[in-house]
Protein backbone atom coordinates (compact mmCIF):
# COMPACT_ATOMS: atom_id res chain seq x y z
CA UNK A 1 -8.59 -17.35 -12.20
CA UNK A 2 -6.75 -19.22 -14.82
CA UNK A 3 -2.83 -20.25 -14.54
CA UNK A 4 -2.70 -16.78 -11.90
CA UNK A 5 -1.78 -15.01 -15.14
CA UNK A 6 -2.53 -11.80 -13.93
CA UNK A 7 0.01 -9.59 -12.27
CA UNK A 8 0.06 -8.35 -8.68
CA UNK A 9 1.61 -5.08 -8.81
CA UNK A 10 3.00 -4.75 -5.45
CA UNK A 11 4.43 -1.25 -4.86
CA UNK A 12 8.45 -2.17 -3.85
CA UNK A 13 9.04 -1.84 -0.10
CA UNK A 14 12.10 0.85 -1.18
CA UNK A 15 9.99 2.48 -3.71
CA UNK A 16 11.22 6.19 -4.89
CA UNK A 17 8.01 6.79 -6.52
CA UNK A 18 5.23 5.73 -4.38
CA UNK A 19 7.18 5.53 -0.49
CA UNK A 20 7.39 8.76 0.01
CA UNK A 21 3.41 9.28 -0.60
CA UNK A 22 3.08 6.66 2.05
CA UNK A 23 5.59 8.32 4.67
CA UNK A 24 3.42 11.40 4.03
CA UNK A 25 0.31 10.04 4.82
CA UNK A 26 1.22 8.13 7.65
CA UNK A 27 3.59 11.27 9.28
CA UNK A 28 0.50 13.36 9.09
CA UNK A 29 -1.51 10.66 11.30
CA UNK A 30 1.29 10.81 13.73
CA UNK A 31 1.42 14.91 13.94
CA UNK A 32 -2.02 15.27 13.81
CA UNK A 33 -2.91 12.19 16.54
CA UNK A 34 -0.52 13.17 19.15
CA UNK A 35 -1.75 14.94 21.95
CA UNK A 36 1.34 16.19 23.17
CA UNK A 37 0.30 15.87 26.77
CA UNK A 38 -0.68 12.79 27.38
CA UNK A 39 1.40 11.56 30.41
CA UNK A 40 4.50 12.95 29.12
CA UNK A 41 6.77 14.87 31.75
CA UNK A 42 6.64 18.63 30.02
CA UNK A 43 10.44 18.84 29.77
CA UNK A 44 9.59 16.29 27.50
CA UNK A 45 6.74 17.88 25.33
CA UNK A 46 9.33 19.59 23.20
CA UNK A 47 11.36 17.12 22.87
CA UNK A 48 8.75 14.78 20.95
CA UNK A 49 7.56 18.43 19.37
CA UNK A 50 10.77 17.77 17.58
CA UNK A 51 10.70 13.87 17.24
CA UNK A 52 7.47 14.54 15.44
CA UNK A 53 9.09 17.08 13.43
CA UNK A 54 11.92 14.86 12.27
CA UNK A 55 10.03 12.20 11.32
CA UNK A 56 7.27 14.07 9.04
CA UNK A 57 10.83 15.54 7.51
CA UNK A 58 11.68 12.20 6.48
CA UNK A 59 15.14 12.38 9.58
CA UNK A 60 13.52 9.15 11.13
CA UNK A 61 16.81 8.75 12.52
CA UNK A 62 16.71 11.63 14.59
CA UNK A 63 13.04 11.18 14.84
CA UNK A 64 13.78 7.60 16.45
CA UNK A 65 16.76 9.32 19.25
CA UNK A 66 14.72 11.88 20.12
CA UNK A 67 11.64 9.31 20.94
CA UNK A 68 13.48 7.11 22.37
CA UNK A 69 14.39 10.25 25.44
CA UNK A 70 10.46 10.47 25.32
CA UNK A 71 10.19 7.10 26.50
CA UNK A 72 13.23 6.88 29.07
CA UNK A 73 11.00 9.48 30.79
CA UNK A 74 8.06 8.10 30.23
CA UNK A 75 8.16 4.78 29.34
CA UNK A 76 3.92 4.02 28.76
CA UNK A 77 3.38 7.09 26.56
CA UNK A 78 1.91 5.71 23.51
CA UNK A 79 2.68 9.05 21.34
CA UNK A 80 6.16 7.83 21.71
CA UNK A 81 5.28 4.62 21.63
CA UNK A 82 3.73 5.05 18.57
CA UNK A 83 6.41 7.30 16.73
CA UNK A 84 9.51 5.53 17.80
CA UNK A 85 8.08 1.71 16.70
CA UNK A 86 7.57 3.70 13.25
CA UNK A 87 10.96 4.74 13.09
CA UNK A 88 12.00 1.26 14.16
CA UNK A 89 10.39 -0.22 11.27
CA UNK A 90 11.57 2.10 8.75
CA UNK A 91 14.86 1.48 9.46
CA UNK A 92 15.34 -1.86 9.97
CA UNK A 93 13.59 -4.72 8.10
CA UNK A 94 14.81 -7.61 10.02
CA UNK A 95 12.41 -10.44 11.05
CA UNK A 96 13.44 -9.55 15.01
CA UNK A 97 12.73 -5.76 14.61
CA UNK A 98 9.58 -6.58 12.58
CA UNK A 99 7.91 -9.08 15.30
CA UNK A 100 9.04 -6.61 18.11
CA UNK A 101 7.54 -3.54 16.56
CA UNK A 102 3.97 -5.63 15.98
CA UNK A 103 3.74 -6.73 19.29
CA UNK A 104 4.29 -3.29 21.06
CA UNK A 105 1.23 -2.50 18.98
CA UNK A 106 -0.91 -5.47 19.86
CA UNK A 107 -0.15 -4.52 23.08
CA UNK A 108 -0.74 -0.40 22.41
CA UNK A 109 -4.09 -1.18 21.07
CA UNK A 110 -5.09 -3.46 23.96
CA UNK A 111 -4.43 -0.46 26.04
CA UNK A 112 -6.17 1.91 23.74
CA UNK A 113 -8.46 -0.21 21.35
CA UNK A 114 -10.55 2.68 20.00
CA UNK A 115 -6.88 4.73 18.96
CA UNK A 116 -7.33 5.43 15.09
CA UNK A 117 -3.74 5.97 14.44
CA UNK A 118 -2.61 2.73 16.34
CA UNK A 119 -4.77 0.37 14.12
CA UNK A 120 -3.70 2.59 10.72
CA UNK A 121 0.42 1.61 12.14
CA UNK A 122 -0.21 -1.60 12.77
CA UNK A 123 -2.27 -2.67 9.48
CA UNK A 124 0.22 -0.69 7.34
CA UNK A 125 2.98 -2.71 8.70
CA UNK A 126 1.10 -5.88 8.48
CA UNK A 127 0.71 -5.48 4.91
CA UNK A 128 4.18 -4.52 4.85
CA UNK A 129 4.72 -8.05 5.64
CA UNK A 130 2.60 -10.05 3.66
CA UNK A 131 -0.22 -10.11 6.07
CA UNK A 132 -3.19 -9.32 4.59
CA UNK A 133 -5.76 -11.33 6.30
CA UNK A 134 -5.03 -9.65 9.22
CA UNK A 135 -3.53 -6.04 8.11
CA UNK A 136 -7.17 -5.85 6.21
CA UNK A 137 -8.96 -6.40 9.60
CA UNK A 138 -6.82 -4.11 11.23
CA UNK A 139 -7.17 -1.32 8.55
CA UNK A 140 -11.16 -1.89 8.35
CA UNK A 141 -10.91 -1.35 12.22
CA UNK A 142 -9.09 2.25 11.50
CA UNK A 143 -11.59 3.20 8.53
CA UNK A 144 -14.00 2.65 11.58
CA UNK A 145 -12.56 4.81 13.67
CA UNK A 146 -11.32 7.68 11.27
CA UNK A 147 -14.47 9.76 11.49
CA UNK A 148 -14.20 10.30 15.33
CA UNK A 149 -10.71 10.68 14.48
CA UNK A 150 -8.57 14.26 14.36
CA UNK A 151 -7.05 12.77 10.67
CA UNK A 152 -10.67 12.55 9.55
CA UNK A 153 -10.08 15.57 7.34
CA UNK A 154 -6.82 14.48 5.78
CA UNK A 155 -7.20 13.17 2.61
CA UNK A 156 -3.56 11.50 2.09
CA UNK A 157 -4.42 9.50 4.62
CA UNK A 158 -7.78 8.48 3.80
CA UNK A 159 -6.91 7.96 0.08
CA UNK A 160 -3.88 6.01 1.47
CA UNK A 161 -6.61 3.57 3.92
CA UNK A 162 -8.38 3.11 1.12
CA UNK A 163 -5.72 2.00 -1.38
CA UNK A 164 -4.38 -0.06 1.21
CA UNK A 165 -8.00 -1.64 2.02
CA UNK A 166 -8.05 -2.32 -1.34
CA UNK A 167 -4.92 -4.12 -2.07
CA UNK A 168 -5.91 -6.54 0.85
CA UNK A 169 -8.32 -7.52 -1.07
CA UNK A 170 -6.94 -8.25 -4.00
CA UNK A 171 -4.70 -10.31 -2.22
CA UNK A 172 -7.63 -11.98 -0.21
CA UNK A 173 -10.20 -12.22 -3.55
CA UNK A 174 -12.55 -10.09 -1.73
CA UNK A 175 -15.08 -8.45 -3.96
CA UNK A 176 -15.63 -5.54 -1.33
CA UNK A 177 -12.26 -4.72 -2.18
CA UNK A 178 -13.64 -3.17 -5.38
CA UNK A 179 -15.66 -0.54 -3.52
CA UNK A 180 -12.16 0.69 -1.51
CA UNK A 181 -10.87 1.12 -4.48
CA UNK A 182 -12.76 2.97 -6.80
CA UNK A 183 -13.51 5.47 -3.72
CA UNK A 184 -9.74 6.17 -4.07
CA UNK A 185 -9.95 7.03 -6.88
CA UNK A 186 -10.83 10.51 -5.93
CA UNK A 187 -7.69 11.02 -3.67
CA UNK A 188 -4.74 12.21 -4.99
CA UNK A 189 -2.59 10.88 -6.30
CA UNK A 190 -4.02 7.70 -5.98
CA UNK A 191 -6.48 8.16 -9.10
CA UNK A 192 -3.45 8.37 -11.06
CA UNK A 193 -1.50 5.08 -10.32
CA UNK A 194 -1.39 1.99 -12.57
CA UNK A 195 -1.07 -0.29 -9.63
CA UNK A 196 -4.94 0.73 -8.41
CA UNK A 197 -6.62 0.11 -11.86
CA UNK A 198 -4.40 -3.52 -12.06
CA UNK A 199 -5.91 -4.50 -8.83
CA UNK A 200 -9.61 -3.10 -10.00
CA UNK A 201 -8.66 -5.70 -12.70
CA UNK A 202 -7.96 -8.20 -11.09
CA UNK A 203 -10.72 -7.95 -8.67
CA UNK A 204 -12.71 -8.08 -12.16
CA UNK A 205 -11.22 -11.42 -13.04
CA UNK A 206 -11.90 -12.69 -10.06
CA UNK A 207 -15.78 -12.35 -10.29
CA UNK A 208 -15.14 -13.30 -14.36
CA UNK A 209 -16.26 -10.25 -15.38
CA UNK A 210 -13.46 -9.80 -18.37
CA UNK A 211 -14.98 -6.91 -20.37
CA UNK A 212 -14.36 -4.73 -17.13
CA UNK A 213 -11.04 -6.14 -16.52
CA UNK A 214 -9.91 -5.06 -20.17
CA UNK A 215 -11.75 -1.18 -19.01
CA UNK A 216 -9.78 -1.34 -16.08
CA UNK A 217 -6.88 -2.26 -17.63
CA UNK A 218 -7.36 0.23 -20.88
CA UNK A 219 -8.12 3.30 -18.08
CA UNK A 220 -4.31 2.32 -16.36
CA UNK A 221 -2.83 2.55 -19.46
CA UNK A 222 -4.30 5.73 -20.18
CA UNK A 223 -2.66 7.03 -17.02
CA UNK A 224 0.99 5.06 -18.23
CA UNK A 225 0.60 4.43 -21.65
CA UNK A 226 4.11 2.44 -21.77
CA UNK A 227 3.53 0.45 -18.39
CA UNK A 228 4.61 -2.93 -18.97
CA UNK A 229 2.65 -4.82 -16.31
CA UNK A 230 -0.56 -3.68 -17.32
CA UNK A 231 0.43 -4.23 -21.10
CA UNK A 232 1.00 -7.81 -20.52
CA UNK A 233 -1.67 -8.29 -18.15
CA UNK A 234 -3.89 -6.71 -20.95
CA UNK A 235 -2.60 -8.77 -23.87
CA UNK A 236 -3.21 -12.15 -21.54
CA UNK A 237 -6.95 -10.81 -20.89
CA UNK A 238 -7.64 -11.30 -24.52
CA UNK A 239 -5.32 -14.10 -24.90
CA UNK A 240 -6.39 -16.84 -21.39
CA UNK A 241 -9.84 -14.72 -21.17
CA UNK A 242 -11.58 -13.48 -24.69
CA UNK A 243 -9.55 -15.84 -27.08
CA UNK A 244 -8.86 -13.03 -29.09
CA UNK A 245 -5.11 -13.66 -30.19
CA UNK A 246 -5.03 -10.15 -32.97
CA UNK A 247 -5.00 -7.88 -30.00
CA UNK A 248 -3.40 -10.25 -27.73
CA UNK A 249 -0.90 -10.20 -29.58
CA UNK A 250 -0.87 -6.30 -30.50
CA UNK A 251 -0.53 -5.85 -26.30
CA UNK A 252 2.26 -8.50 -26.21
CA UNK A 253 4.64 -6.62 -28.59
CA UNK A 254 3.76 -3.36 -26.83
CA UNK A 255 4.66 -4.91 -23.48
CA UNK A 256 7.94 -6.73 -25.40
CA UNK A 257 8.97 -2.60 -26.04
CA UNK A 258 7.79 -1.54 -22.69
CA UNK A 259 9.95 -4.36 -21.06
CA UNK A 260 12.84 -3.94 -23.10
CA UNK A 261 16.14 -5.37 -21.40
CA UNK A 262 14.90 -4.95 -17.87
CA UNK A 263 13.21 -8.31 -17.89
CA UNK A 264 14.62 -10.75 -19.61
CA UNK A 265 12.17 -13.84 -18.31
CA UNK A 266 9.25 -12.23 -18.81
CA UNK A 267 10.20 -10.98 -22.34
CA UNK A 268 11.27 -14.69 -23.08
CA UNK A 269 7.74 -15.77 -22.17
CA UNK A 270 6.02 -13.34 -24.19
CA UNK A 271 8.04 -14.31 -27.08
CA UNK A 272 7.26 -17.84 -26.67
CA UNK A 273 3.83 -16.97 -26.11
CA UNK A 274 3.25 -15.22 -29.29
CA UNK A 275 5.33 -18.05 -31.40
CA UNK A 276 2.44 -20.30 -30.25
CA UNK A 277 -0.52 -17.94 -31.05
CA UNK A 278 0.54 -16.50 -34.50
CA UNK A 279 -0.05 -17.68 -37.49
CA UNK A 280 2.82 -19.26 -39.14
């Protein structure tokens, strides 16, 4: 891929748009994976009733108090184990919370290796952090598992694996990557974010197939017609890819409006760009 021109649109970790989807997807796996038994003393049952509670309610400060009881009484349940590490993550991004958190899973899922929602935690996190290599072999292990799982039916959380499979891939140049995508599609609201048909596009580029990328692109833009990442990404398609500088240039000045003042570098380099491509 030439000059990595192409954008990655990484959602942002504090996202108000696209978080919350996430925290819904991955609360259901938690509510709908416990087994509220397990070997939890039953004084304790409704206490993590209500951890559980919290948590899919977004109060994952609560959620984290009230798991963290569950586990002074019963320190190897992995329900807890699982819910309060979640919490822990949420809330604090440090590198020590991050590297504790992703070894209580190693060692959850040495314990219980065939757990759907364990490997779902621990690949989401994983590509939280830049991980993809191994968050996409971690994720692929859950996609595995989600049919015998009780979150089979939930289709947040199966659109959500499959975005996330997806984006691994994209990050990894992994053709298959394509395929997790495009399935979904189907899942809302997955179907209707930019980021998905940027990363079908750049999956595109990678196998130099630049028609497709520019269909890709075109079906994002349908969904945002203003979105200024998949603008430029467009107008450097034709520019790097199809040498065609008219609509190359007709994309830059749409992404130069998109932009406006929120980006000052990258509307500096578009306007140097298109000084050296127009006719003077």
């Amino acid at each position: 891929m030439k000059n990595n021109a192409i954008t990655h649109l990484r959602y942002p970790v504090n996202s108000l748009m696209r978080l919350p989807i996430f925290l819904t997807a991955l609360a259901a796996v938690l509510v709908v994976s416990a087994s509220l038994t397990g070997c939890r003393p039953p004084d304790m049952t409704a206490e993590f009733q209500l951890a559980l509670s919290e948590a899919a309610a977004g109060n994952l400060e609560s959620a984290l108090e009230r798991s963290s009881r569950c586990l002074q009484a019963a320190p190897d349940d992995l329900d807890a184990v699982t819910l309060n590490n979640f919490c822990q993550f949420m809330l604090n991004n440090d590198k020590a919370t991050t590297e504790k958190v992703l070894f209580s899973f190693e060692r959850s899922i040495e314990q219980a290796p065939n757990r759907f929602d364990l490997r779902y935690f621990y690949g989401w996190m994983l590509y939280r952090n830049g991980k993809y290599p191994e968050a996409l072999n971690a994720l692929e292990k859950a996609y595995e598992l989600l049919p015998n799982s009780v979150a089979r039916d939930n289709a947040a959380t199966r659109g959500n694996l499959l975005f996330l499979m997806g984006r691994c891939c994209v990050f990894n140049n992994l053709p298959r990557g394509m395929r997790y995508l495009q399935a979904a599609r189907v899942y809302e609201p997955f179907g209707e974010w930019p980021e998905l048909y940027n990363s079908l596009a750049i999956l595109s580029l990678y196998q130099q197939n630049w028609n497709q990328a520019v269909v890709w692109l075109e079906t994002g833009l349908r969904k945002d017609p203003a979105h200024p990442a998949l603008l430029r990404n467009l107008a450097i398609v034709y520019d790097n890819y199809l040498n065609d500088r008219v609509k190359a240039s007709q994309c830059y000045d749409l992404a130069l409006v998109a932009i406006g003042a929120s980006d000052p570098a990258a509307s500096a380099a578009i306007t140097a760009r298109l000084n050296q491509i127009r006719p003077r």
